[in-house]
Protein backbone atom coordinates (compact mmCIF):
# COMPACT_ATOMS: atom_id res chain seq x y z
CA UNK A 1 9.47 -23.40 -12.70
CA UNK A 2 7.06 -22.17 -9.81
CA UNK A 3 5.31 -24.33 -7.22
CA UNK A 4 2.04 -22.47 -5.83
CA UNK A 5 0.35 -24.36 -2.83
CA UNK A 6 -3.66 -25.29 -3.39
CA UNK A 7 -6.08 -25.10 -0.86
CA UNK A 8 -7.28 -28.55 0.42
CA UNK A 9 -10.78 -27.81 -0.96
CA UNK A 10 -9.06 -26.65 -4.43
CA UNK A 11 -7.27 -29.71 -5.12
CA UNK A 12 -10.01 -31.41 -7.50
CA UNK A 13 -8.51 -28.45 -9.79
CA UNK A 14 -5.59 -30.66 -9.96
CA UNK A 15 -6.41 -33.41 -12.61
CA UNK A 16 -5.44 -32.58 -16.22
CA UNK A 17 -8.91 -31.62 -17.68
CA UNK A 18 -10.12 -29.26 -15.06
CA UNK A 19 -6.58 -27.39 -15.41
CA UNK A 20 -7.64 -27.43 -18.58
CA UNK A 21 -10.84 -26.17 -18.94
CA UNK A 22 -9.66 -23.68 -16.67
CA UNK A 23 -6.97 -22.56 -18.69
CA UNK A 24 -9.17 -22.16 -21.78
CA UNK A 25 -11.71 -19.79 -19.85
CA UNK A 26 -9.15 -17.69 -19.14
CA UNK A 27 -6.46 -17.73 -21.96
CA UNK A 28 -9.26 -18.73 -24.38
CA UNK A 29 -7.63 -21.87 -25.60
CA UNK A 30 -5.38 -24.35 -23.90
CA UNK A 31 -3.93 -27.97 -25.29
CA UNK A 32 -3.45 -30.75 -23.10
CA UNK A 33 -0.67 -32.93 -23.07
CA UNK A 34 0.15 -35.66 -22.00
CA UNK A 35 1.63 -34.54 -18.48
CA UNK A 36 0.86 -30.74 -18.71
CA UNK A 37 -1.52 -28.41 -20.17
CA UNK A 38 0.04 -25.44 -22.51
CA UNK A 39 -2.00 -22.39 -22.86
CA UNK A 40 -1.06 -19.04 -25.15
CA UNK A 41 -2.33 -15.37 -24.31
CA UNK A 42 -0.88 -12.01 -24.96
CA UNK A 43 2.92 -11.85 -23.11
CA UNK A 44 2.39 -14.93 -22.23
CA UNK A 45 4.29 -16.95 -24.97
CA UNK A 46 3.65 -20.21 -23.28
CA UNK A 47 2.39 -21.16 -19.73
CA UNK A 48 3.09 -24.85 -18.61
CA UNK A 49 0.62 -26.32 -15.47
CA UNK A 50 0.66 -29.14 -14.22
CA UNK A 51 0.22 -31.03 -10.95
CA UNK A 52 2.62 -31.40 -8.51
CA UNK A 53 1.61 -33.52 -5.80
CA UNK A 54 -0.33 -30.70 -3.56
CA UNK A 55 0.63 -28.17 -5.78
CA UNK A 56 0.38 -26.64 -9.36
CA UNK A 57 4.02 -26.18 -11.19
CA UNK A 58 3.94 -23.60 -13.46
CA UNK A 59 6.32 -23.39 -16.79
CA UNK A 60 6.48 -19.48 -17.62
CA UNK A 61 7.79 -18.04 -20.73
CA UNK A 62 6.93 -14.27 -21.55
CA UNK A 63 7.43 -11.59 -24.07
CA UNK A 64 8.40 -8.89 -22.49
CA UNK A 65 8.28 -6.90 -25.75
CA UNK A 66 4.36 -6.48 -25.98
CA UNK A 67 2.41 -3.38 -24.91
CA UNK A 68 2.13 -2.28 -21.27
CA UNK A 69 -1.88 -2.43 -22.14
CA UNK A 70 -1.21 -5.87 -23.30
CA UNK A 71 1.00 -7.10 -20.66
CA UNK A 72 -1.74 -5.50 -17.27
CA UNK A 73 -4.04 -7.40 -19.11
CA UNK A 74 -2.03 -10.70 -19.59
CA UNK A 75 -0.75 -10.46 -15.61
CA UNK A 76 -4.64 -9.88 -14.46
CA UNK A 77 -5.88 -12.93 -16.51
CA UNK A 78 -2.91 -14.60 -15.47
CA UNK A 79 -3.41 -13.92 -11.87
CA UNK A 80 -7.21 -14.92 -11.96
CA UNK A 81 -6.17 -18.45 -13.33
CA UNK A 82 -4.39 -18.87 -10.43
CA UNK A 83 -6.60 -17.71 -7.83
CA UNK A 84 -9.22 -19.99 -9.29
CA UNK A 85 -7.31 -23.38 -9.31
CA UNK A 86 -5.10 -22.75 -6.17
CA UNK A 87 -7.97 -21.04 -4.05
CA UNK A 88 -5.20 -18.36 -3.36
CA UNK A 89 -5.22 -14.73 -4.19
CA UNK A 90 -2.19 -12.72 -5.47
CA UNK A 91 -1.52 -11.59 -2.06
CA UNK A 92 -1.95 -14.87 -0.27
CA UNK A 93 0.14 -16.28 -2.81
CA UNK A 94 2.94 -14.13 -2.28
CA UNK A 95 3.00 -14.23 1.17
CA UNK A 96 2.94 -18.16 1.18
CA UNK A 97 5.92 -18.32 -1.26
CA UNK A 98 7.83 -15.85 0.88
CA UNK A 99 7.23 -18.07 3.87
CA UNK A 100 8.35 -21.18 1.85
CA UNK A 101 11.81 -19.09 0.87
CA UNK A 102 12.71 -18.58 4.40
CA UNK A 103 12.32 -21.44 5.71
């Protein structure tokens, strides 16, 4: 499981339907549950958000075994889901998680 920060002015994103809705415009389709939201797309045999306090916890399980066009396109998608709940790009992201680890 991953943890990824959200900006203070993101955190509406938080509540189950709007992690929803975003989930469906970017993986197409998304089910909610009834403590996380479970989308499908590509390499991405299923994808687990939910809220976390401040943050979204993510539940990854990929296929590895798919197409390298596949998978670039799976990891983009993937990558714009997060930027839009968290308010975080890729490389903000990374650079807040590596700050977390060494602390």
């Amino acid at each position: 499981m991953q943890s990824y920060p959200v900006r203070a002015t993101h955190r509406r994103n938080l509540e189950l339907a709007a992690i929803a809705g975003i989930a469906r415009s970017h993986f197409d389709s998304a089910e909610v549950g009834p403590a996380d939201v479970i989308a499908r797309y590509g390499a991405i045999e299923e994808l687990r958000a939910r809220p976390d306090g401040r943050a979204l916890a993510i539940d990854l399980r990929m296929n590895p075994k798919v197409e390298e066009a596949v998978a670039r396109e799976t990891i983009a998608r993937y990558n714009r889901f997060l930027e839009e709940i968290t308010g975080y790009n890729s490389k903000e992201r990374a650079r807040r998680l590596r700050k977390s680890a060494g602390e």
